[in-house]
N, C-alpha and C. Protein backbone atom coordinates (compact mmCIF):
# COMPACT_ATOMS: atom_id res chain seq x y z
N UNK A 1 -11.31 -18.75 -10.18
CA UNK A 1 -12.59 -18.15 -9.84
C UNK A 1 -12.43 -17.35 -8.55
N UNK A 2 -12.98 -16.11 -8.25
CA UNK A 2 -12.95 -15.14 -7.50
C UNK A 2 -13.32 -16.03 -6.43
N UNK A 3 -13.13 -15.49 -5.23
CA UNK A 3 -13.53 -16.03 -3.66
C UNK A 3 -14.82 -15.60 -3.51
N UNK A 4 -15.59 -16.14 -3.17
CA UNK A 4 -17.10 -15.25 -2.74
C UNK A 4 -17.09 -15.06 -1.39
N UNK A 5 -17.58 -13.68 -0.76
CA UNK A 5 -17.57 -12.77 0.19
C UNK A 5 -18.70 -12.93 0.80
N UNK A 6 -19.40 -13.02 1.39
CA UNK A 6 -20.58 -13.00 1.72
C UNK A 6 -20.83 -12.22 3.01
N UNK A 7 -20.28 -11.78 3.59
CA UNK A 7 -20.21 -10.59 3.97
C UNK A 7 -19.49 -9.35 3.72
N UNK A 8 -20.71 -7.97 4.37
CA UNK A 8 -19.70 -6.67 3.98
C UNK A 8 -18.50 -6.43 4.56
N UNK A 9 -17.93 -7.27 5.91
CA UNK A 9 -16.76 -7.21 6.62
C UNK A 9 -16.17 -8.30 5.89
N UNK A 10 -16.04 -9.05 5.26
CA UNK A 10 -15.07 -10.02 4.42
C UNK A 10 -14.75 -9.05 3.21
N UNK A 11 -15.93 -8.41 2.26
CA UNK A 11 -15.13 -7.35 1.21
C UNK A 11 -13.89 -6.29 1.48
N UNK A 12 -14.18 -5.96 2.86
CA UNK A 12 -14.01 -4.80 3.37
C UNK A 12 -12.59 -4.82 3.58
N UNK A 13 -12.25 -5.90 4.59
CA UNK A 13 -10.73 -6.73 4.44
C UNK A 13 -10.00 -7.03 3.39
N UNK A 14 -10.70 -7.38 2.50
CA UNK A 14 -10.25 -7.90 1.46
C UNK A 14 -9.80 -6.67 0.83
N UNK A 15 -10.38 -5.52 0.76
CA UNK A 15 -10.17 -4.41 0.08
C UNK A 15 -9.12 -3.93 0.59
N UNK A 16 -9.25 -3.35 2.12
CA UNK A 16 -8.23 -3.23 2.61
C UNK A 16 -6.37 -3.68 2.70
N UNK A 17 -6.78 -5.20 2.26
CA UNK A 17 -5.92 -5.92 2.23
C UNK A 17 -5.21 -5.76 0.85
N UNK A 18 -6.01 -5.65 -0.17
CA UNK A 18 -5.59 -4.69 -1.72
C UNK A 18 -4.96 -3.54 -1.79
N UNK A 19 -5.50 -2.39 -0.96
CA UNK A 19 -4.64 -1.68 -0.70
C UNK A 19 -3.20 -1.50 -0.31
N UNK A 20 -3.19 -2.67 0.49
CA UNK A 20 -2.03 -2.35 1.72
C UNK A 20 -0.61 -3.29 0.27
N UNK A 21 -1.31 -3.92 -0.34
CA UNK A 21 -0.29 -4.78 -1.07
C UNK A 21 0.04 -3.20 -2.02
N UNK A 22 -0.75 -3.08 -2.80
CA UNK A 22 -0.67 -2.38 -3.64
C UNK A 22 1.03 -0.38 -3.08
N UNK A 23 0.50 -0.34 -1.72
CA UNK A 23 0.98 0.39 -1.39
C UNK A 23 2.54 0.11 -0.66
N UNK A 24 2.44 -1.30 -0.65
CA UNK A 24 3.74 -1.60 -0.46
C UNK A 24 4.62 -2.32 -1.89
N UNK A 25 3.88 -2.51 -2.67
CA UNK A 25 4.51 -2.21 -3.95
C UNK A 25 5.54 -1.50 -4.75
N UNK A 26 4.49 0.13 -4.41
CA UNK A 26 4.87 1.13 -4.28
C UNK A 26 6.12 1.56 -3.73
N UNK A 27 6.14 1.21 -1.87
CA UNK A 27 7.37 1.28 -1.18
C UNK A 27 8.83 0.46 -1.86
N UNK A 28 8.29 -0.73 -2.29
CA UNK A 28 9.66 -1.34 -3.04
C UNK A 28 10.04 -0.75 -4.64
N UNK A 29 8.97 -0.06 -4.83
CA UNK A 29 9.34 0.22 -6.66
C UNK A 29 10.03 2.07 -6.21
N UNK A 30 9.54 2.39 -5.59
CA UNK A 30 9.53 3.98 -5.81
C UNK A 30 11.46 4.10 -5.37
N UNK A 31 11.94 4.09 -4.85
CA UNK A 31 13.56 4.10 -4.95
C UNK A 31 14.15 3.67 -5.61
N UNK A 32 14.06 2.52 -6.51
CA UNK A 32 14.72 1.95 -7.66
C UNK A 32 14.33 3.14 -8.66
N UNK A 33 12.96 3.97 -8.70
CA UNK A 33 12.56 4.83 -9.95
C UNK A 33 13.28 6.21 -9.76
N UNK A 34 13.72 6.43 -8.28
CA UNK A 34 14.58 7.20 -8.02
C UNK A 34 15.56 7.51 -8.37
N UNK A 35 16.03 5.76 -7.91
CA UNK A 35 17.98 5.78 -8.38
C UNK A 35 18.04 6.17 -9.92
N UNK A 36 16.84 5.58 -10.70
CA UNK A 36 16.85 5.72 -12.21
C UNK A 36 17.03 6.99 -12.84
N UNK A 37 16.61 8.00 -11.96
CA UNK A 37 15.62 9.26 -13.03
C UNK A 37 16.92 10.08 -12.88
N UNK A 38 17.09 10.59 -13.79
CA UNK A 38 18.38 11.26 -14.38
C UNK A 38 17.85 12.98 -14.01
N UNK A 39 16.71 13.27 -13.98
CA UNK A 39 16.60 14.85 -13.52
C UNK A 39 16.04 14.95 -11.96
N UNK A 40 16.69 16.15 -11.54
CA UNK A 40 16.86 16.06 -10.47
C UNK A 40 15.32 16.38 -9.62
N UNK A 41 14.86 17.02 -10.38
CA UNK A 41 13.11 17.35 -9.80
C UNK A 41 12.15 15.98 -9.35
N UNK A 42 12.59 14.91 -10.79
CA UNK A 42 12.11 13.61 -10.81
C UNK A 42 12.19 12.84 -9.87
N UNK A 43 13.42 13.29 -9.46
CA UNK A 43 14.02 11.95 -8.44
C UNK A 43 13.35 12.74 -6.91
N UNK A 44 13.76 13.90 -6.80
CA UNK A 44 12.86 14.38 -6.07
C UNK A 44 11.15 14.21 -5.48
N UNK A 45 10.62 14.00 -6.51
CA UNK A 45 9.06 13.70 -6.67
C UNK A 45 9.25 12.62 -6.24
N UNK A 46 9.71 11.34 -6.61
CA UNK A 46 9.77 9.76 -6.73
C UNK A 46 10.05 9.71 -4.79
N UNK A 47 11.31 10.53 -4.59
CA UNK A 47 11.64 10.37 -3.33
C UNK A 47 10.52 11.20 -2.18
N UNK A 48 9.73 11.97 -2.53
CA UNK A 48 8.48 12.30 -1.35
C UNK A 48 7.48 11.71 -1.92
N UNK A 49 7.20 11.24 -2.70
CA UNK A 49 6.17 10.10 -3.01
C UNK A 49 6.29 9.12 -2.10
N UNK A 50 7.44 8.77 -2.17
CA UNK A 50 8.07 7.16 -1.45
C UNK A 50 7.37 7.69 -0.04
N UNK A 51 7.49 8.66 0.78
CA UNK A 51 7.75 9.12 2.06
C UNK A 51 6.09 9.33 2.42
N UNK A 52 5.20 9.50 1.59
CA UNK A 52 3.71 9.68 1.62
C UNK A 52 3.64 8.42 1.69
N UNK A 53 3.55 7.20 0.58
CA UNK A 53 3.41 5.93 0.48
C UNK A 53 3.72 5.55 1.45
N UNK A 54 4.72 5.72 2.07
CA UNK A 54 5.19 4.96 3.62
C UNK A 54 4.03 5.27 4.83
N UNK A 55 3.37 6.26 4.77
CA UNK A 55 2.43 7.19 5.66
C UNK A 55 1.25 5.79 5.46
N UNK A 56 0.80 6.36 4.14
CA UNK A 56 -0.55 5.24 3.49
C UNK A 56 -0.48 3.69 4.16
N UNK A 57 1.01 3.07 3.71
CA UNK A 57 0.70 1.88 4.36
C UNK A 57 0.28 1.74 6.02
N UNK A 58 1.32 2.45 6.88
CA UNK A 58 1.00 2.69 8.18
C UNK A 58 -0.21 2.91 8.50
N UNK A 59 -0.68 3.79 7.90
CA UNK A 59 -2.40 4.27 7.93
C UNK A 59 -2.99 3.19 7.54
N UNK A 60 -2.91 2.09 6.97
CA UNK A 60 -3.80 0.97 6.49
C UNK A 60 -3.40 0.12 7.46
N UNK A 61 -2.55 0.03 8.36
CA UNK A 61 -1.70 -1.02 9.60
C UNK A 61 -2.79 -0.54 10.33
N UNK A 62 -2.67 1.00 10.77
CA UNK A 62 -3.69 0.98 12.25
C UNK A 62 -5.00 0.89 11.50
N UNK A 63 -5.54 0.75 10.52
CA UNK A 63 -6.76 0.43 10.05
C UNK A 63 -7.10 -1.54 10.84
N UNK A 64 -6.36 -2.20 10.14
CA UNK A 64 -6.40 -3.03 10.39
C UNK A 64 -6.58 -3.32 12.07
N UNK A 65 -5.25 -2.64 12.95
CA UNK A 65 -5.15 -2.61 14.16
C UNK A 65 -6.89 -2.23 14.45
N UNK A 66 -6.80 -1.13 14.28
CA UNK A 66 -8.18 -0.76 14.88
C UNK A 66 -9.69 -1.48 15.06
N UNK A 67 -9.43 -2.51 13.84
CA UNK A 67 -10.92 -3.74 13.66
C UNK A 67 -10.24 -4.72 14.14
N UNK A 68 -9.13 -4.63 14.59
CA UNK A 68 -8.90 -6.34 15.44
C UNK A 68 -8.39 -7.02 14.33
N UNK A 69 -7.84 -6.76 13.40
CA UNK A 69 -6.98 -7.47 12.52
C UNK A 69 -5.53 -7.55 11.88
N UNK A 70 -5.38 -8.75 11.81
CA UNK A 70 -3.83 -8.73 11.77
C UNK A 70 -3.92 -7.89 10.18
N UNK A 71 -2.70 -7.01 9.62
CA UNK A 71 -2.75 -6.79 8.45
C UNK A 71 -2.09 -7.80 7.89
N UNK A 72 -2.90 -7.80 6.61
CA UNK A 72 -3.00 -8.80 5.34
C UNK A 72 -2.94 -8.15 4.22
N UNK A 73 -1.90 -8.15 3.64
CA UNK A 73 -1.96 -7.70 2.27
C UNK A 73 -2.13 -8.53 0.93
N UNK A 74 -3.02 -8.56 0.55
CA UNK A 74 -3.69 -9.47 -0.68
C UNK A 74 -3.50 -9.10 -2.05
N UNK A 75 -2.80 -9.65 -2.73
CA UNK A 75 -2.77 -9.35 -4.11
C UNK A 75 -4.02 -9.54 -4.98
């Protein structure tokens, strides 16, 4: 059963905290899809994807930083 929130700063974290998993996901999958991709444009894409994704999580770090919270990444 889901956690109940009862406040809009408990969703908010929580969301946040969805994100930040989700985008470090990303950081561990996107070079393995790299090493994989046999055309060279692909691997290309996969590899500045990776390099944006790396941006996103950081950007969700000083999010956290900025409200006084440790980051938490929540599945």
């Amino acid at each position: 059963m889901p956690t109940k929130m009862d406040h809009p700063r408990e969703l908010f974290l929580h969301e946040l905290g969805d994100l930040l998993y989700a985008e470090n996901m990303l950081v561990k999958t996107l070079p393995k899809l790299a090493n994989e991709a046999t055309d060279t444009e692909l691997r290309e894409g996969f590899e500045l994807h990776l390099e944006e994704t790396k941006q996103h999580a950081a950007n969700l770090e000083e999010v956290f930083q900025a409200i006084g919270e440790k980051p938490k990444a929540e599945k």
